[in-house]
PDB file of N, CA and C in Angstrom:
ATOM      1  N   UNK A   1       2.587 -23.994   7.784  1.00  0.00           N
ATOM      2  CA  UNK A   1       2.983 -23.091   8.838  1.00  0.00           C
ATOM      3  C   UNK A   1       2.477 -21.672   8.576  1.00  0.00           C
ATOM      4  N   UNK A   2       2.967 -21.065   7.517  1.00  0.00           N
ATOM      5  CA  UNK A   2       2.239 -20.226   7.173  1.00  0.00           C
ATOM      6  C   UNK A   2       0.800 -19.917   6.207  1.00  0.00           C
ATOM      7  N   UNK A   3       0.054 -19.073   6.421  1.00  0.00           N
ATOM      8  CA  UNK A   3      -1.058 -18.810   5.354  1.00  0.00           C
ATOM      9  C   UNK A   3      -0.926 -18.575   4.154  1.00  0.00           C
ATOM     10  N   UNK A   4      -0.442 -17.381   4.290  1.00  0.00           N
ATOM     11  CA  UNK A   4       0.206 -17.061   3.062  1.00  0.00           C
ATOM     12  C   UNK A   4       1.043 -17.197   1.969  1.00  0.00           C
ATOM     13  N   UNK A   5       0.579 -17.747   0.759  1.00  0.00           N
ATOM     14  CA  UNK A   5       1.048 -18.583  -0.092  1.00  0.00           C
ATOM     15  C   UNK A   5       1.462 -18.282  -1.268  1.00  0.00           C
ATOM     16  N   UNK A   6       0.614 -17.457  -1.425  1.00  0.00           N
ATOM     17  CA  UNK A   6       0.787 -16.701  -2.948  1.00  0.00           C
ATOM     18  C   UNK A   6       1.988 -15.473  -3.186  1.00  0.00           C
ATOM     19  N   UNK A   7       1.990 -14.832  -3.912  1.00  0.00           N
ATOM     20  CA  UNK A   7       2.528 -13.364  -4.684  1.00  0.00           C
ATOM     21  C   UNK A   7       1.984 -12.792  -3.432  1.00  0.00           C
ATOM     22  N   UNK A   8       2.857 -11.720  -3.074  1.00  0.00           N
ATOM     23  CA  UNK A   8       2.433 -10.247  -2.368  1.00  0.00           C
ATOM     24  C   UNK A   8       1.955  -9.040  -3.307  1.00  0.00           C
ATOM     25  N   UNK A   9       1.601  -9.302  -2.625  1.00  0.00           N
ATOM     26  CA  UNK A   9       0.738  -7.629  -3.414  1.00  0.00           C
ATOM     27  C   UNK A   9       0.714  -6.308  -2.327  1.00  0.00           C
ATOM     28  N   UNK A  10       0.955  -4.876  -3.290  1.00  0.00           N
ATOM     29  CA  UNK A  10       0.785  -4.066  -2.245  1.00  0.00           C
ATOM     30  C   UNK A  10      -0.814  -3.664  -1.564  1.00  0.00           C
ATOM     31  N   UNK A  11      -0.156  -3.050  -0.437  1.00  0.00           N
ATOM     32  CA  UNK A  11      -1.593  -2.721   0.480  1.00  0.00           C
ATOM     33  C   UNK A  11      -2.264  -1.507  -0.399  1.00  0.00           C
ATOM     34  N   UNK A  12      -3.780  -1.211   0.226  1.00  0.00           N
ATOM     35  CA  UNK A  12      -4.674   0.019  -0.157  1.00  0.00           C
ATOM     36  C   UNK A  12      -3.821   1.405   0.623  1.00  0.00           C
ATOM     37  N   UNK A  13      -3.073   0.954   1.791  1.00  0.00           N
ATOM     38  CA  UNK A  13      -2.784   2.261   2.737  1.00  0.00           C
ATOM     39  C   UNK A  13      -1.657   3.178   1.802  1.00  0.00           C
ATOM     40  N   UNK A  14      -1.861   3.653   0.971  1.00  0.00           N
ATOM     41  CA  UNK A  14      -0.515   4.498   0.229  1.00  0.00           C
ATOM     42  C   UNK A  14       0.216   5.224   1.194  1.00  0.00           C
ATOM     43  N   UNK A  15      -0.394   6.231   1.843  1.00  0.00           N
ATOM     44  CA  UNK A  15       0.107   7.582   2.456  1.00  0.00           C
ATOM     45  C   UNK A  15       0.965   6.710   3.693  1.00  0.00           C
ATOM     46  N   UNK A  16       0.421   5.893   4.764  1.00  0.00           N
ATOM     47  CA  UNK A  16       0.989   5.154   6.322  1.00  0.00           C
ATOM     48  C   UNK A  16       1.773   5.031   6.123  1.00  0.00           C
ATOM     49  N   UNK A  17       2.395   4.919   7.355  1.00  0.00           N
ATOM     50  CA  UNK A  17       3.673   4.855   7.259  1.00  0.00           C
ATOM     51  C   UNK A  17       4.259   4.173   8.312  1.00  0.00           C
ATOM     52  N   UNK A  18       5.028   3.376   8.639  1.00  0.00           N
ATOM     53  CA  UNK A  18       5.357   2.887  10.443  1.00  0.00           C
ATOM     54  C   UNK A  18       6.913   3.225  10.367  1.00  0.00           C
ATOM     55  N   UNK A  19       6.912   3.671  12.058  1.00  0.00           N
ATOM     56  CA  UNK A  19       7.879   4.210  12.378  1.00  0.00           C
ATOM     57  C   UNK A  19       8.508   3.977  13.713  1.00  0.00           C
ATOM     58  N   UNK A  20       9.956   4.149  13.735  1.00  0.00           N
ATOM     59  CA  UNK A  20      10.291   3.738  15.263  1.00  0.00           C
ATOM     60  C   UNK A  20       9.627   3.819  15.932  1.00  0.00           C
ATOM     61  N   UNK A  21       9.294   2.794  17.234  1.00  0.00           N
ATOM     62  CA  UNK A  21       8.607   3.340  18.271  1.00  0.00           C
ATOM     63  C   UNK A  21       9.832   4.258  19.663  1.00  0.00           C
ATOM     64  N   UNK A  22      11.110   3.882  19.467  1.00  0.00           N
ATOM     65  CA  UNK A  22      12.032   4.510  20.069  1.00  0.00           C
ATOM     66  C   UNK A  22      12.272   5.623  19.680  1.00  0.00           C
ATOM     67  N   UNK A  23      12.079   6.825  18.550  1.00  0.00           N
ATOM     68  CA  UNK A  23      13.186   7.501  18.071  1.00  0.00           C
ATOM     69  C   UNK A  23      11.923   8.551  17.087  1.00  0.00           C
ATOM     70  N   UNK A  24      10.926   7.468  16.312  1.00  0.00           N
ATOM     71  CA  UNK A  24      10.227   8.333  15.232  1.00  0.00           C
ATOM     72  C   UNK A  24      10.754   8.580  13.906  1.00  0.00           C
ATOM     73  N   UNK A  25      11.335   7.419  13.561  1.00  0.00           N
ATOM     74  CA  UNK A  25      12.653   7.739  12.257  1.00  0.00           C
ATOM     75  C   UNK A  25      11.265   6.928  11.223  1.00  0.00           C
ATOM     76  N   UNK A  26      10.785   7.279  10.244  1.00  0.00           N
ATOM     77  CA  UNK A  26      10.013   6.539   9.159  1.00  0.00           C
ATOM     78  C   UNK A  26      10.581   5.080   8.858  1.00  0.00           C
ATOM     79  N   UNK A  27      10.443   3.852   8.518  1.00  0.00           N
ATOM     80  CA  UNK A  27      11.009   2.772   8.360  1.00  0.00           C
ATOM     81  C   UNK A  27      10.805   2.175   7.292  1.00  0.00           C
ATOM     82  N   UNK A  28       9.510   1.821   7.591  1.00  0.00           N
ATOM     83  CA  UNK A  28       8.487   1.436   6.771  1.00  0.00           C
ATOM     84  C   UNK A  28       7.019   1.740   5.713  1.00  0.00           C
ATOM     85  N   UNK A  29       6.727   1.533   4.585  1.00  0.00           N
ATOM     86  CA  UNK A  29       5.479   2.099   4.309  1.00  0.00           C
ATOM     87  C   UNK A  29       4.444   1.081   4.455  1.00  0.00           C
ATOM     88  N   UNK A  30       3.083   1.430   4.691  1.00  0.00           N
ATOM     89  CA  UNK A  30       2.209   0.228   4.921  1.00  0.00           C
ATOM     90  C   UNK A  30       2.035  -0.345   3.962  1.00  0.00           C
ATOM     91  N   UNK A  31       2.005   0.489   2.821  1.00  0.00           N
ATOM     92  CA  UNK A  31       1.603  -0.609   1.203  1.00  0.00           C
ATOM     93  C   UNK A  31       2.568  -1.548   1.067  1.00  0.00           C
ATOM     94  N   UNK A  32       3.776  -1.368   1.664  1.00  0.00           N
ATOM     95  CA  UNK A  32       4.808  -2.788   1.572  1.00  0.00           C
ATOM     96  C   UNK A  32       4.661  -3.898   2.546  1.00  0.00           C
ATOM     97  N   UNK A  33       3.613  -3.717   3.645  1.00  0.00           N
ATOM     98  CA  UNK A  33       3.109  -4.710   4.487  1.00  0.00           C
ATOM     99  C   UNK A  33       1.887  -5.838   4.443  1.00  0.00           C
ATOM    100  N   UNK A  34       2.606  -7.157   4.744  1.00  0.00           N
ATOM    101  CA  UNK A  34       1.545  -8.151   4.178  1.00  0.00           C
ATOM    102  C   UNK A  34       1.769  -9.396   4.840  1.00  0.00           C
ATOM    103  N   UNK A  35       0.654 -10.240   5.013  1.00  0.00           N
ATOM    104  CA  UNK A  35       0.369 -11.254   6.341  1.00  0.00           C
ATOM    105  C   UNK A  35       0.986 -12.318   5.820  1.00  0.00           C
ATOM    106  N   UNK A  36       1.804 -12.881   6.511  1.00  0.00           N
ATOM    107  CA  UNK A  36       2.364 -14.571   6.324  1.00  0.00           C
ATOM    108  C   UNK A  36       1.660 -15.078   7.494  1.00  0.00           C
ATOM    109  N   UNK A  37       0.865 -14.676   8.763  1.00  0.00           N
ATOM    110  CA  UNK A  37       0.479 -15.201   9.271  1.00  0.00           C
ATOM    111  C   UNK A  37       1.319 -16.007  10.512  1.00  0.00           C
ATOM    112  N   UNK A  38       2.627 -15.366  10.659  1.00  0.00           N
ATOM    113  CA  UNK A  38       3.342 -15.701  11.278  1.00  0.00           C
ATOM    114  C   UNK A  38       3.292 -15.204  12.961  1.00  0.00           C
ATOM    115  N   UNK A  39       2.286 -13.966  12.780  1.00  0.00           N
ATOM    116  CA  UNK A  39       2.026 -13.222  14.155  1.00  0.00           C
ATOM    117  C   UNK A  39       2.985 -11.751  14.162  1.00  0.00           C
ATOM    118  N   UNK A  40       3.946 -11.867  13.295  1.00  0.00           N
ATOM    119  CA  UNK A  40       4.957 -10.616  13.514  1.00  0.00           C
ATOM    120  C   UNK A  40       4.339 -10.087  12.103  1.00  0.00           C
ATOM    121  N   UNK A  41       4.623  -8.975  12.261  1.00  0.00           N
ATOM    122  CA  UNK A  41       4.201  -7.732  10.697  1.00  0.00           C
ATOM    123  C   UNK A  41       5.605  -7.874  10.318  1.00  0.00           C
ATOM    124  N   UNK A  42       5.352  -8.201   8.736  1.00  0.00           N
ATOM    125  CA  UNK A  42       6.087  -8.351   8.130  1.00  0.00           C
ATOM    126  C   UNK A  42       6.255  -7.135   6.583  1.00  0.00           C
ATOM    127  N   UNK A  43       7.217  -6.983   6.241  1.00  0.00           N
ATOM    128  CA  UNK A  43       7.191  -6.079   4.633  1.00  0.00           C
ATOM    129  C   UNK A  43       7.923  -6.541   3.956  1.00  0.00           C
ATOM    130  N   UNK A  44       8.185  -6.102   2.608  1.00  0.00           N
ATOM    131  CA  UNK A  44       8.607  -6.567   1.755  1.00  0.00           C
ATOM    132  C   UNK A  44       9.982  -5.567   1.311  1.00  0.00           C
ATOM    133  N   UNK A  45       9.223  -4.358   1.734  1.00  0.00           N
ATOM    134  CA  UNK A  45      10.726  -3.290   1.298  1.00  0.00           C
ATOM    135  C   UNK A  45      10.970  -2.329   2.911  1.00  0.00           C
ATOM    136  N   UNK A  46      12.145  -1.588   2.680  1.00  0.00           N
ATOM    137  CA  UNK A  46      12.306  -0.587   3.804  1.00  0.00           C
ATOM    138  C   UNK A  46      12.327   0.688   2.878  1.00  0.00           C
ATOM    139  N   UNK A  47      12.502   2.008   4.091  1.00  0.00           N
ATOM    140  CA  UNK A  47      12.064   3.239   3.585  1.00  0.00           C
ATOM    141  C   UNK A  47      13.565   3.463   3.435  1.00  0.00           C
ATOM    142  N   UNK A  48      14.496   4.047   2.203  1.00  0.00           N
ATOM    143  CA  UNK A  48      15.397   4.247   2.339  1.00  0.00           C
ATOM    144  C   UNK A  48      16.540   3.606   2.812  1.00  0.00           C
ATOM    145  N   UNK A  49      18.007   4.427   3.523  1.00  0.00           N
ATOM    146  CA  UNK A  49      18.491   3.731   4.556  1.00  0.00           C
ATOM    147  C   UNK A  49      18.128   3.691   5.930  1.00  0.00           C
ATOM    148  N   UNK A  50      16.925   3.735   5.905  1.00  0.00           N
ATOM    149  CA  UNK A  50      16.248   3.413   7.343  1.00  0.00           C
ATOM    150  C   UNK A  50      16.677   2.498   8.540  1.00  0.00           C
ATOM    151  N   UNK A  51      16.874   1.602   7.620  1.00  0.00           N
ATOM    152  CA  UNK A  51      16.959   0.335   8.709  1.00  0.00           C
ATOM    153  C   UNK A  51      18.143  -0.185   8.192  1.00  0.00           C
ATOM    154  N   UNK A  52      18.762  -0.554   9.340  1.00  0.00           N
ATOM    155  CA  UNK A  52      20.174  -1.219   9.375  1.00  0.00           C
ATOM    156  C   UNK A  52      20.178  -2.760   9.520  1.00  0.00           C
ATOM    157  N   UNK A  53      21.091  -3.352   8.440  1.00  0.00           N
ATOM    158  CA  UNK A  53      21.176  -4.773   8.297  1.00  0.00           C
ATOM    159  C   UNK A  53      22.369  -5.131   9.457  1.00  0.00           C
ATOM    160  N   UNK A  54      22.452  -5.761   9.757  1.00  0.00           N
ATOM    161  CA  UNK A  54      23.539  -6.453  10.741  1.00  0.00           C
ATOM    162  C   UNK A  54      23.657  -8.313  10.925  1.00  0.00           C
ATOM    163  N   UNK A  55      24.184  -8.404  10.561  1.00  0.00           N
ATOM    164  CA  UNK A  55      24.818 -10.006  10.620  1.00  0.00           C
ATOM    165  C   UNK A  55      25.162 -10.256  11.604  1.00  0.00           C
ATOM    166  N   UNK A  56      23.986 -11.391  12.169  1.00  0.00           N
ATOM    167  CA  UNK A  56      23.874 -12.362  13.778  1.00  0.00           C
ATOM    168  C   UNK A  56      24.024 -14.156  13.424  1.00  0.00           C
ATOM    169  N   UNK A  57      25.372 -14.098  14.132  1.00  0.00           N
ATOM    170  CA  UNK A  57      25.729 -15.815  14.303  1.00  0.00           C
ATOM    171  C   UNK A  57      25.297 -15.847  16.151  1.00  0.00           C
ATOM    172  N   UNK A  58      24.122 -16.537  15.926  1.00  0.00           N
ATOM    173  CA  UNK A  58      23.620 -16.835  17.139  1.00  0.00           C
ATOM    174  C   UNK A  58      23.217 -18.055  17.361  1.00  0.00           C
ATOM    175  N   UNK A  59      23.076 -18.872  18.459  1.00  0.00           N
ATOM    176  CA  UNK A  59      22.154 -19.899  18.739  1.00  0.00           C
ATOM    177  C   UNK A  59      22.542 -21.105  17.260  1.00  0.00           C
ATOM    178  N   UNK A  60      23.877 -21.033  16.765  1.00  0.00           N
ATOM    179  CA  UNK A  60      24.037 -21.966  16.249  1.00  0.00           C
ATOM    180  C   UNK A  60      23.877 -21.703  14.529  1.00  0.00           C
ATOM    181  N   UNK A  61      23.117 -20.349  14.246  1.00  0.00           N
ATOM    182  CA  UNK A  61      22.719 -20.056  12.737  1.00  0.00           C
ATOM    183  C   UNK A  61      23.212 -18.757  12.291  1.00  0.00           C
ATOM    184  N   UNK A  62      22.891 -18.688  11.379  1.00  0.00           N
ATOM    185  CA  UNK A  62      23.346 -17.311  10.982  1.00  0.00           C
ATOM    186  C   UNK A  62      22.320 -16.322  10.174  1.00  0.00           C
ATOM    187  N   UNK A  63      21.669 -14.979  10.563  1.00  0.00           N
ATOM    188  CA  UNK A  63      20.548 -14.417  10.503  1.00  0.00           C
ATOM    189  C   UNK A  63      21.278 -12.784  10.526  1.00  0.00           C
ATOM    190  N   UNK A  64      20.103 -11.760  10.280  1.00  0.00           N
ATOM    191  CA  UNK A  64      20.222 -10.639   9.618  1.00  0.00           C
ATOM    192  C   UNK A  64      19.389  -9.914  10.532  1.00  0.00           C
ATOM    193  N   UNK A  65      20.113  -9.284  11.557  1.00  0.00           N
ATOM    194  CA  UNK A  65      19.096  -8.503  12.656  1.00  0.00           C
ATOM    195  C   UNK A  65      19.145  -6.937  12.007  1.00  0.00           C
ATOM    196  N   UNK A  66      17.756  -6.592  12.233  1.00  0.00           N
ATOM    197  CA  UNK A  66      17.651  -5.127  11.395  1.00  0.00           C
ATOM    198  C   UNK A  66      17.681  -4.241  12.984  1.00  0.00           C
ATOM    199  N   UNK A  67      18.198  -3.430  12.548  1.00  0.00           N
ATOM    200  CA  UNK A  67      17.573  -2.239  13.219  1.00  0.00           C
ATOM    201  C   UNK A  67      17.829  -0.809  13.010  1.00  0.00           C
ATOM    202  N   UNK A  68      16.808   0.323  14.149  1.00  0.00           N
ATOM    203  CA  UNK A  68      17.232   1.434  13.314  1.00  0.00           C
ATOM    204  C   UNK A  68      18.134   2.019  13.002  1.00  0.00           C
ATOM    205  N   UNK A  69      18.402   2.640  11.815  1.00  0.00           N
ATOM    206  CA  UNK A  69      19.588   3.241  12.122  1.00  0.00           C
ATOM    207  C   UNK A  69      20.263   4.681  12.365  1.00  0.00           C
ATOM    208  N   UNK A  70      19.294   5.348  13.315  1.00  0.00           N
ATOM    209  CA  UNK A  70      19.176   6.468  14.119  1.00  0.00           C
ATOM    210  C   UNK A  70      19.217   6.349  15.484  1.00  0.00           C
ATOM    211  N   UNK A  71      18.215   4.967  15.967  1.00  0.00           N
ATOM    212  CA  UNK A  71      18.367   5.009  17.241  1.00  0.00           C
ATOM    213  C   UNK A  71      19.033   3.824  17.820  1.00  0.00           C
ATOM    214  N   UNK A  72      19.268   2.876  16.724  1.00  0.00           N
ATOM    215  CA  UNK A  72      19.847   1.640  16.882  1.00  0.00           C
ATOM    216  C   UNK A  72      18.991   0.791  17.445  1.00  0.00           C
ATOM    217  N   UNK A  73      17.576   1.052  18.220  1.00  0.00           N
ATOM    218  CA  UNK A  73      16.427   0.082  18.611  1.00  0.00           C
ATOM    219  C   UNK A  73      16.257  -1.468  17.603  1.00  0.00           C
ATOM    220  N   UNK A  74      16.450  -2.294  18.420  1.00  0.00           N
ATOM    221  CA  UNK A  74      16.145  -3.910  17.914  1.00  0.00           C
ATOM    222  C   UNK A  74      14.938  -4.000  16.680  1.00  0.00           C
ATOM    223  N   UNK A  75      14.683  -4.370  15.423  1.00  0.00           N
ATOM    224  CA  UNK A  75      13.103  -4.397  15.081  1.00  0.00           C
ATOM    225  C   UNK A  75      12.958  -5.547  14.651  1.00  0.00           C
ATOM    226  N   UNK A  76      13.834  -6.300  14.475  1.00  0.00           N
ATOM    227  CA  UNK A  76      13.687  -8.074  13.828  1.00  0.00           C
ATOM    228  C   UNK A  76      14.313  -8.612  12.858  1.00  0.00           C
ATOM    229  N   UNK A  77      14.402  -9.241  12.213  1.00  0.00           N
ATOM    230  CA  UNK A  77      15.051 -10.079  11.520  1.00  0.00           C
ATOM    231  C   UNK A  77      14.862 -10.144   9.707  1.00  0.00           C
ATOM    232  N   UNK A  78      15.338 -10.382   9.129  1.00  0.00           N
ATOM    233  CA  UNK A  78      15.633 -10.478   6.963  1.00  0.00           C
ATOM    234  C   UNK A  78      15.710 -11.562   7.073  1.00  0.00           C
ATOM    235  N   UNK A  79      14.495 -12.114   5.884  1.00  0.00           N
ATOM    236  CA  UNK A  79      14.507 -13.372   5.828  1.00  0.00           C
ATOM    237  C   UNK A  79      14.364 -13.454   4.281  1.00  0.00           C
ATOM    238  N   UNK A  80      14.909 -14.500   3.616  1.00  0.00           N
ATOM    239  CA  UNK A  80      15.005 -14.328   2.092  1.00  0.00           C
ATOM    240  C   UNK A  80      13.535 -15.171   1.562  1.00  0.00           C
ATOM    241  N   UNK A  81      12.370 -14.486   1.056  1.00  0.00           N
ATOM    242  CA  UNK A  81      11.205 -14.528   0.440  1.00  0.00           C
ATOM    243  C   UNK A  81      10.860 -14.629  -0.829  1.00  0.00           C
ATOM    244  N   UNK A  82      10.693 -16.194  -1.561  1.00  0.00           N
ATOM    245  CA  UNK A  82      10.596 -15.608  -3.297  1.00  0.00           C
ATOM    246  C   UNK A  82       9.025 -14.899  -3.167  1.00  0.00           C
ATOM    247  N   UNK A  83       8.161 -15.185  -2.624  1.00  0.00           N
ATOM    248  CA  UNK A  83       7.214 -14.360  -2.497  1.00  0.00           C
ATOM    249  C   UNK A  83       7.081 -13.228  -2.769  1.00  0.00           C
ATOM    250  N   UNK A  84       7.725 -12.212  -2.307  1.00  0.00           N
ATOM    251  CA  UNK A  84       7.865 -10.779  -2.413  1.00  0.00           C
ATOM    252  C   UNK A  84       8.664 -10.124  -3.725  1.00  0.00           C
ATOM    253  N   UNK A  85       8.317  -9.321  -4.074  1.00  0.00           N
ATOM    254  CA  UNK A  85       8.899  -8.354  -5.136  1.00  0.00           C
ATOM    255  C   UNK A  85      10.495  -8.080  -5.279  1.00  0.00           C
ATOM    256  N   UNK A  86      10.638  -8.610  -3.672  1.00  0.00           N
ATOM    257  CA  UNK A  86      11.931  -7.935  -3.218  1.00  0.00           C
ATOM    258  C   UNK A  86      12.745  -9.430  -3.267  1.00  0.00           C
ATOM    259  N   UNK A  87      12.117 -10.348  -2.916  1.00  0.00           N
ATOM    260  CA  UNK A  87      12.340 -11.501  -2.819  1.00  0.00           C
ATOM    261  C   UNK A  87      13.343 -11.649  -1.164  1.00  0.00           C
ATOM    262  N   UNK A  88      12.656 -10.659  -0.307  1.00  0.00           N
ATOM    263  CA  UNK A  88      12.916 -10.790   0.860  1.00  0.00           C
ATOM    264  C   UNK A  88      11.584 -10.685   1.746  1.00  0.00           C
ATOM    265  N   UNK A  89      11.819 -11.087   3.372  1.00  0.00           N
ATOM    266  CA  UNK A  89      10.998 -10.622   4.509  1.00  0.00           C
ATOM    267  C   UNK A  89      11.437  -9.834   5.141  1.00  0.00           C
ATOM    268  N   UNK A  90      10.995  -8.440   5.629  1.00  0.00           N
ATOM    269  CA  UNK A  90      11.252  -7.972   6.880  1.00  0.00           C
ATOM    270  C   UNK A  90      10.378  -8.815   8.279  1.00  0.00           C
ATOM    271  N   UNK A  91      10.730  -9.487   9.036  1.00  0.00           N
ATOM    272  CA  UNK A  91      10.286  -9.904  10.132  1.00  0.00           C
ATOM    273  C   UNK A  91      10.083  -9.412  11.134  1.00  0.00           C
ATOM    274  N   UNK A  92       9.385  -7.814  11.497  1.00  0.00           N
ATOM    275  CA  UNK A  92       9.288  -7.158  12.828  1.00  0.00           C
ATOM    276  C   UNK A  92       8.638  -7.198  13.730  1.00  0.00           C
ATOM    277  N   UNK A  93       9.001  -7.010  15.180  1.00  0.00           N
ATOM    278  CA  UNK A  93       8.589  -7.119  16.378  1.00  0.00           C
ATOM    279  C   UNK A  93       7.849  -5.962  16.429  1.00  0.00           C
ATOM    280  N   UNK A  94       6.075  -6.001  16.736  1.00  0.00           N
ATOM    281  CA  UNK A  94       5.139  -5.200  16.658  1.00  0.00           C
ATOM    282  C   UNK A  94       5.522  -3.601  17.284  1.00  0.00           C
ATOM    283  N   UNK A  95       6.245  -4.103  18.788  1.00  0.00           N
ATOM    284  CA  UNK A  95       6.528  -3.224  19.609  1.00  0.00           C
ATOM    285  C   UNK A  95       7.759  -2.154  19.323  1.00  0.00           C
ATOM    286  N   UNK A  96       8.266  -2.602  18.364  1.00  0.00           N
ATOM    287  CA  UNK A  96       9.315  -1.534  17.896  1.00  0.00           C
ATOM    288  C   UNK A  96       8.652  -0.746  16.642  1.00  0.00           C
ATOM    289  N   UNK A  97       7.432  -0.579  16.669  1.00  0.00           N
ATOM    290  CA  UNK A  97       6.860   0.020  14.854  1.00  0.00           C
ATOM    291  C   UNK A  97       5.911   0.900  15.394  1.00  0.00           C
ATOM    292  N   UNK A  98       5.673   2.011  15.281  1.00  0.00           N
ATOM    293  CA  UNK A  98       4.313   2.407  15.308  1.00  0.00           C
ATOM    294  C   UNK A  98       3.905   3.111  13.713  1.00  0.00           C
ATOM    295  N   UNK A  99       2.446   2.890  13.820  1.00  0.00           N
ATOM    296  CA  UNK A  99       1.520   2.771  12.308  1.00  0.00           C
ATOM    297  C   UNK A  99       1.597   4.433  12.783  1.00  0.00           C
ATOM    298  N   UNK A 100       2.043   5.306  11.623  1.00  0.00           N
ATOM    299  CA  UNK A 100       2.106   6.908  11.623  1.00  0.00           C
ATOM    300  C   UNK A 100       0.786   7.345  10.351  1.00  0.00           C
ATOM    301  N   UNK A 101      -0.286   7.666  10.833  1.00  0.00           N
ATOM    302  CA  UNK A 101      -1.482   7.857   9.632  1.00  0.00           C
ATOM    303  C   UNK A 101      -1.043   9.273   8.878  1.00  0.00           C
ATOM    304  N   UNK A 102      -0.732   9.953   9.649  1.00  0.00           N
ATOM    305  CA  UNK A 102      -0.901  11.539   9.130  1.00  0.00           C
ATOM    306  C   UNK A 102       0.417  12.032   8.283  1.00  0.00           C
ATOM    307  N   UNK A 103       1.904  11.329   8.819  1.00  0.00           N
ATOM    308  CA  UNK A 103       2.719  11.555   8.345  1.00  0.00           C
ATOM    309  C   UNK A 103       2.820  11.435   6.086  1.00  0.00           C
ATOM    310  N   UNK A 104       3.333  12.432   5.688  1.00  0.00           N
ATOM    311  CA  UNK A 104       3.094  11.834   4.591  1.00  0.00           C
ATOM    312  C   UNK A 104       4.583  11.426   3.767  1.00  0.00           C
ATOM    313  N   UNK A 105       4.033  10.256   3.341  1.00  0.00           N
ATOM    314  CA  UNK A 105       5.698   9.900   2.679  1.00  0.00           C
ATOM    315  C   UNK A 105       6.489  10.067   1.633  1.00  0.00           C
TER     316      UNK A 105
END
């Protein structure tokens, strides 16, 4: 299902940064972003208390909806990853992130 198989490793982008697309609150850094190939951008860590965990019994399961926690905007889902450093996924919806180049973190 997925590509990605191995260890994560961080990205080349040090400085990037992605950020609400509602609000502009920093979230994410790009060096913590990396392809499972799932179609959603995924990371391995968050920026701070950036992002808010919230516990969703939905549709029968039970899951970890993030979002911000400034503007409260939806960004996706925690998924538990031995892959990662963190040994988690951030699972985000493209449209709630924007890639910030200039900002520095």
């Amino acid at each position: 299902m997925f590509r990605h198989r191995g260890k994560v490793r961080e990205a080349q982008q040090e400085q990037d940064v992605y950020t609400c697309s509602g609000c502009g609150q920093v979230l994410f850094r790009a060096k913590y972003k990396f392809e499972v190939g799932s179609g959603f951008p995924s990371f391995w860590q968050q920026v701070g208390e950036n992002v808010a965990h919230c516990p969703l019994d939905t549709y029968g399961r039970q899951r970890v909806q993030l979002l911000c926690s400034r503007c409260r905007q939806h960004l996706g889902h925690l998924f538990d990853d031995s892959r990662t450093p963190t040994g988690v996924r951030y699972c985000i919806n493209a449209t709630s992130i924007t890639l910030d180049l200039e900002q520095p973190t």
